[in-house]
N, C-alpha and C. Protein backbone atom coordinates (compact mmCIF):
# COMPACT_ATOMS: atom_id res chain seq x y z
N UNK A 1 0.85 -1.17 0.00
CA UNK A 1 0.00 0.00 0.00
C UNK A 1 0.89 1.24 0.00
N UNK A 2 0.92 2.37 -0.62
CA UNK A 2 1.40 3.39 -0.87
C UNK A 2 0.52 4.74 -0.83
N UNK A 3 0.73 5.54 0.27
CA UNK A 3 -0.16 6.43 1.18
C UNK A 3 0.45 7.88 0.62
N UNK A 4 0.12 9.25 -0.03
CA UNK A 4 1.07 10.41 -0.28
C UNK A 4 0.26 10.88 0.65
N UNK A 5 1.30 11.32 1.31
CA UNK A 5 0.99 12.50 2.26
C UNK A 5 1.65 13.97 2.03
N UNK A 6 0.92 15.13 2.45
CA UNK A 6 1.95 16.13 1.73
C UNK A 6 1.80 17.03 3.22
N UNK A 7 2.91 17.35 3.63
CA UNK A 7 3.63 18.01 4.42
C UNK A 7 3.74 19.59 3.95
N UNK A 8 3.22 20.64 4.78
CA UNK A 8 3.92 21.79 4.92
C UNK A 8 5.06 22.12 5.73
N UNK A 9 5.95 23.34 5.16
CA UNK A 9 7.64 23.75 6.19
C UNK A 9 7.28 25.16 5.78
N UNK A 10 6.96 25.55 6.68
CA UNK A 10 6.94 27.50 6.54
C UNK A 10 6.62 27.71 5.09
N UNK A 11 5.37 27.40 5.29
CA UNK A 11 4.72 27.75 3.85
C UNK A 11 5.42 27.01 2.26
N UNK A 12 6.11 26.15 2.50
CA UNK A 12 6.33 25.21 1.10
C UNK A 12 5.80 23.77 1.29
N UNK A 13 5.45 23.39 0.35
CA UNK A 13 4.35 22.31 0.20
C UNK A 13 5.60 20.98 0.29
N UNK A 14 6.06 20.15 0.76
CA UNK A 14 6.93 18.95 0.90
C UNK A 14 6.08 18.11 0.57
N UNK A 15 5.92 17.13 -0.67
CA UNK A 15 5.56 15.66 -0.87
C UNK A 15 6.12 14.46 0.21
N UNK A 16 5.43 13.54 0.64
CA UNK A 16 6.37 12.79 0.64
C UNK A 16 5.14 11.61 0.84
N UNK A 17 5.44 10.22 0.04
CA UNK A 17 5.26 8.90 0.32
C UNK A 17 5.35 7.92 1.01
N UNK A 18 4.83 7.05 1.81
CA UNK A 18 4.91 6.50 2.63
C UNK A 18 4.38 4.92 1.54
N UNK A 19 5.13 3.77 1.96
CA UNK A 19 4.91 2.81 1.89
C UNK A 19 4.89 1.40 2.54
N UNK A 20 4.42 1.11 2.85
CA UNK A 20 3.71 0.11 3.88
C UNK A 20 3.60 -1.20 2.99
N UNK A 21 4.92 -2.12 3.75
CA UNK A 21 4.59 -3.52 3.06
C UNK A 21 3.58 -4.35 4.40
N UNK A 22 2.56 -4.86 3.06
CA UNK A 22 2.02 -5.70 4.15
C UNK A 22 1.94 -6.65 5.05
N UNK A 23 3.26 -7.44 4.02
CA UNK A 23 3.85 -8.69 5.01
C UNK A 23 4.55 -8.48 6.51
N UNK A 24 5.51 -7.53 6.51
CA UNK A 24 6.13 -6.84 6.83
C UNK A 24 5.98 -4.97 8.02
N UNK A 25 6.00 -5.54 9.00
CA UNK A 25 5.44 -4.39 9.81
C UNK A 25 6.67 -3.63 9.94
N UNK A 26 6.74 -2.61 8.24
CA UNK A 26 8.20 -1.47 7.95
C UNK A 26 7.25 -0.45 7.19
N UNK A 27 7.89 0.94 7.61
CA UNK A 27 7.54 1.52 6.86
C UNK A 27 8.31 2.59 5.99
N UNK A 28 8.63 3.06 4.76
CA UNK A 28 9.89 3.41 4.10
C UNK A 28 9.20 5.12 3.58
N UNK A 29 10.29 5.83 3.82
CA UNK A 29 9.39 7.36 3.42
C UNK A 29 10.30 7.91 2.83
N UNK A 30 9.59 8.24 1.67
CA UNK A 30 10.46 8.55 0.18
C UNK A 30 10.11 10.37 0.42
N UNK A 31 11.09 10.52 0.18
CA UNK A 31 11.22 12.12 -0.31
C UNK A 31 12.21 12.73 -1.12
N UNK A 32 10.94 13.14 -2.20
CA UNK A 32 11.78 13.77 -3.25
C UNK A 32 12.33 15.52 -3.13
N UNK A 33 13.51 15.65 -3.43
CA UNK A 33 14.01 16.91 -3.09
C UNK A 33 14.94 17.43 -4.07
N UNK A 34 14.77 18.74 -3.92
CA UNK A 34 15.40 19.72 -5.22
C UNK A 34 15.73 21.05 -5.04
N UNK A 35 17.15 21.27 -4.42
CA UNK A 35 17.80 22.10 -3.69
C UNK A 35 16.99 22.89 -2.28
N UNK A 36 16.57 22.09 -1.39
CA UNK A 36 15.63 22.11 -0.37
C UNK A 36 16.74 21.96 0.75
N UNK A 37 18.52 22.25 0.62
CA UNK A 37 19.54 22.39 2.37
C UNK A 37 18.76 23.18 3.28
N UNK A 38 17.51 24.12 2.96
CA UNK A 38 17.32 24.40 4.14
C UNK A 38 15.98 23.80 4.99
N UNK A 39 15.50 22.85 4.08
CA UNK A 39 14.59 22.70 4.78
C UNK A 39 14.71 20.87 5.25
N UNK A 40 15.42 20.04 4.42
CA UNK A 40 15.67 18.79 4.05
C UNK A 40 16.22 17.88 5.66
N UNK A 41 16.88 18.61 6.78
CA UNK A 41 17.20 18.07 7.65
C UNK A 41 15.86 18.33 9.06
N UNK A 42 15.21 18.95 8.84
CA UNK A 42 13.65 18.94 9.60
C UNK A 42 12.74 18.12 9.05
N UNK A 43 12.65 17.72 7.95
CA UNK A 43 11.94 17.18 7.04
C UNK A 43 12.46 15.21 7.58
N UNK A 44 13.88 15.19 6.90
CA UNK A 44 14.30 14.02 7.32
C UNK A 44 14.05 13.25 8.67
N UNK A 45 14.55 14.46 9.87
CA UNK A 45 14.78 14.29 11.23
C UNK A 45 13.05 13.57 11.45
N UNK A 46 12.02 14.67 11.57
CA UNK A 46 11.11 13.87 11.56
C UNK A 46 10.15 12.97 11.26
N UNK A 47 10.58 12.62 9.82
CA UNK A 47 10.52 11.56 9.39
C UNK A 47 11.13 10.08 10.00
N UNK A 48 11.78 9.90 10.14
CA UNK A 48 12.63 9.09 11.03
C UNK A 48 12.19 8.74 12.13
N UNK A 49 11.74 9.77 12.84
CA UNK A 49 10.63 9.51 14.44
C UNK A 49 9.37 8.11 13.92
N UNK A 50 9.21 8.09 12.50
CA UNK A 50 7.98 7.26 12.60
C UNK A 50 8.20 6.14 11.48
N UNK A 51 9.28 6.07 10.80
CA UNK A 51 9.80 5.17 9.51
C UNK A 51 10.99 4.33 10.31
N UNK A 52 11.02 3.12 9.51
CA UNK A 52 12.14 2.51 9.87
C UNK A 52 13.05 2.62 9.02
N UNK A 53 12.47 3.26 7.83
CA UNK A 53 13.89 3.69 6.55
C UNK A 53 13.19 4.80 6.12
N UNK A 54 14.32 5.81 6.19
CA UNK A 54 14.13 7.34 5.49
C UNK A 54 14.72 7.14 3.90
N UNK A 55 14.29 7.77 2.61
CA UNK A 55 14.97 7.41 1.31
C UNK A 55 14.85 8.83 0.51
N UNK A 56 15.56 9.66 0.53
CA UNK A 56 15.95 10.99 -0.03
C UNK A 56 16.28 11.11 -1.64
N UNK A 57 15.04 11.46 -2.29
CA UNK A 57 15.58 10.37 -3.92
C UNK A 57 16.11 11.81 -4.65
N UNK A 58 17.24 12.80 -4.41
CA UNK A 58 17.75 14.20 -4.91
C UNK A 58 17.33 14.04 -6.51
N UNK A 59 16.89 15.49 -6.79
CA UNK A 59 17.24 15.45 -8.70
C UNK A 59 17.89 16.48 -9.00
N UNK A 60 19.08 16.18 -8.48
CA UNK A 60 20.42 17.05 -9.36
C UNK A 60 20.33 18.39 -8.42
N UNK A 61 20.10 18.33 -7.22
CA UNK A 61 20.46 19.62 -6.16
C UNK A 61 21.90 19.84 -6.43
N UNK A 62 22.13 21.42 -6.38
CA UNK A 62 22.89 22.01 -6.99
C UNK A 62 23.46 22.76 -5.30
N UNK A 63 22.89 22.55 -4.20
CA UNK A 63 23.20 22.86 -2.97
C UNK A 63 23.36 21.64 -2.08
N UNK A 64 23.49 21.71 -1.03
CA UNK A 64 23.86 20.87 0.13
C UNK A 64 22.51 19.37 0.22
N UNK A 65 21.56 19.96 -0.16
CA UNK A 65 20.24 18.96 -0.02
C UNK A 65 20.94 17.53 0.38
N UNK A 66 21.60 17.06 -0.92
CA UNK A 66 22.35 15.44 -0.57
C UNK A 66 23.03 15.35 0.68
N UNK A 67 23.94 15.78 0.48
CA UNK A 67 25.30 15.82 1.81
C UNK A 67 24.60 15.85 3.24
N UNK A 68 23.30 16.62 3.70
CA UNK A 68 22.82 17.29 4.85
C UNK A 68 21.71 15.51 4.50
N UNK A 69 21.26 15.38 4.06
CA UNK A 69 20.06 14.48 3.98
C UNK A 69 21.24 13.04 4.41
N UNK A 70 22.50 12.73 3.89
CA UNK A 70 22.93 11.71 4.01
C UNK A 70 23.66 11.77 5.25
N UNK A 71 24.02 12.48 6.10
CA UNK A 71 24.68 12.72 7.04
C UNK A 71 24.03 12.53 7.95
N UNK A 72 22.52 12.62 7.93
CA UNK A 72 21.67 12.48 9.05
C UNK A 72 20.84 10.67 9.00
N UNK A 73 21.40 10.42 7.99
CA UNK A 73 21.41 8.61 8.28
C UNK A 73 20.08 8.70 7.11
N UNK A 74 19.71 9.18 5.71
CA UNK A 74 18.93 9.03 4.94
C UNK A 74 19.25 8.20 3.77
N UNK A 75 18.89 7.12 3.53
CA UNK A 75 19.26 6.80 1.94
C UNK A 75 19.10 7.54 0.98
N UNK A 76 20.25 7.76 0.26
CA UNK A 76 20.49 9.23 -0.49
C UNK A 76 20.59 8.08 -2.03
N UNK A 77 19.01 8.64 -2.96
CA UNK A 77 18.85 7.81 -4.40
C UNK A 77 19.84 8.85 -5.18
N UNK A 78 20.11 9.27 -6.55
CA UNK A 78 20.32 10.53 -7.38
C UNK A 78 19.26 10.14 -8.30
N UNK A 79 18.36 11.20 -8.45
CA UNK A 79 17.34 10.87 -9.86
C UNK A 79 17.75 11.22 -10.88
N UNK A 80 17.96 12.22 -11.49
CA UNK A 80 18.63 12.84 -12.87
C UNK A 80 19.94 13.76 -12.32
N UNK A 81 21.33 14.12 -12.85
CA UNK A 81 21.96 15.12 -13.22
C UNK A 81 21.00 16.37 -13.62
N UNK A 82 19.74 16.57 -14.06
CA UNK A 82 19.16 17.74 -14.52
C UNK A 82 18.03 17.84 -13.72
N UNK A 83 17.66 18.62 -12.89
CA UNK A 83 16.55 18.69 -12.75
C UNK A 83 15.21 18.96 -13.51
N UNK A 84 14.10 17.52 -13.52
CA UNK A 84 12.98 17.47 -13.84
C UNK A 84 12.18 18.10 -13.35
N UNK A 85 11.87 17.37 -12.18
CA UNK A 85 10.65 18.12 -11.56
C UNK A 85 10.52 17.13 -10.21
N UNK A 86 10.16 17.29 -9.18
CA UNK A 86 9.83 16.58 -7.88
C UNK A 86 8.88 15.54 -7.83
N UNK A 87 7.78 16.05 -8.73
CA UNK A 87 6.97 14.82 -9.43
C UNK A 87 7.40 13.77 -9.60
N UNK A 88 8.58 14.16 -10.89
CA UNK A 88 9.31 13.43 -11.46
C UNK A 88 10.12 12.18 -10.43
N UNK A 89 10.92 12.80 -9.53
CA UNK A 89 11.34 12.09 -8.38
C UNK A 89 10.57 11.22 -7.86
N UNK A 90 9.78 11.73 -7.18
CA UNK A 90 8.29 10.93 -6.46
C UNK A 90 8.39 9.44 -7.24
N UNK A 91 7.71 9.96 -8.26
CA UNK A 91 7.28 8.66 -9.22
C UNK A 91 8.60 7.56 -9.63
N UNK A 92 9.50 7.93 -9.77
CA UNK A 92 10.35 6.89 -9.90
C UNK A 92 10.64 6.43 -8.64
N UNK A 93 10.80 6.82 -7.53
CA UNK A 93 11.26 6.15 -6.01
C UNK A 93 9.89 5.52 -5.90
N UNK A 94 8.66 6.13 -6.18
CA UNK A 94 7.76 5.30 -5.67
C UNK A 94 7.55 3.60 -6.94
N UNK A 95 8.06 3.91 -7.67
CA UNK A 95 8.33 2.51 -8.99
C UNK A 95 9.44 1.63 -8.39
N UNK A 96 10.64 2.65 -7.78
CA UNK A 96 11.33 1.42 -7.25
C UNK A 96 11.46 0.79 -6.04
N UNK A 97 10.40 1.17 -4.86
CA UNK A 97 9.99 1.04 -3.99
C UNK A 97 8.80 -0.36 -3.94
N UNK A 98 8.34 0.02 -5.05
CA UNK A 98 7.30 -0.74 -5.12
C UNK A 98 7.82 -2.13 -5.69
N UNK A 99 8.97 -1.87 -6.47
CA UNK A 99 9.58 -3.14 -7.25
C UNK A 99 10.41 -4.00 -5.80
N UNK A 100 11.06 -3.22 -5.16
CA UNK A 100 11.62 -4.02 -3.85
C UNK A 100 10.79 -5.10 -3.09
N UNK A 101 9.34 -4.44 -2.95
CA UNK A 101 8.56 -5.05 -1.91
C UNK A 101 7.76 -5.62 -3.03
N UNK A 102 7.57 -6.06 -4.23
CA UNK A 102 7.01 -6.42 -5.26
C UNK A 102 6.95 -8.37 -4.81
N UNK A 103 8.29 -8.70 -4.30
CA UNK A 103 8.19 -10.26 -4.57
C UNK A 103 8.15 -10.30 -2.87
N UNK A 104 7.96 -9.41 -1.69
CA UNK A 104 7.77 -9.83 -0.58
C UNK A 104 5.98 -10.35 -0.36
């Protein structure tokens, strides 16, 4: 099952996905991000309070976003060298998310 929840941070809208295997009492929270160093380690931190895996899927942040997201214990994906779009992100972490827990 795959739940979007969307998060506000001082007025910017944060996506983020939650996926829930059913076999399996885990839950994995994908967030897509795109030069977001200032907001990406509040975001992570409390995420983490309620996931047993945080997954930070960057598209080509051109600032700290990666480095600050991986330092704080996030699985750090890279989606494109160019930035697409966060959408864009979303949807592929949530394809390969879904392919992991696909044969559980």
């Amino acid at each position: 099952m795959i739940k979007l929840v969307e998060v506000k941070n001082n007025g910017t809208c944060l996506n983020k996905f939650v996926v829930v295997a059913e076999d399996k009492p885990s839950i994995v929270v994908g967030i897509p991000a795109y030069n977001k160093e200032k907001t990406i380690a509040k975001v992570v931190l409390e995420s983490q309070r309620f996931a047993d895996k945080v997954v930070v899927c960057d598209d080509g942040s051109s600032d700290m976003t990666a480095e600050i997201a991986e330092r704080l214990g996030a699985d750090l994906h890279s989606h494109n060298p160019l930035h697409n779009s966060e959408t864009d992100a979303e949807n592929k972490k949530i394809s390969e998310v879904q392919g992991e827990h696909a044969g559980d």
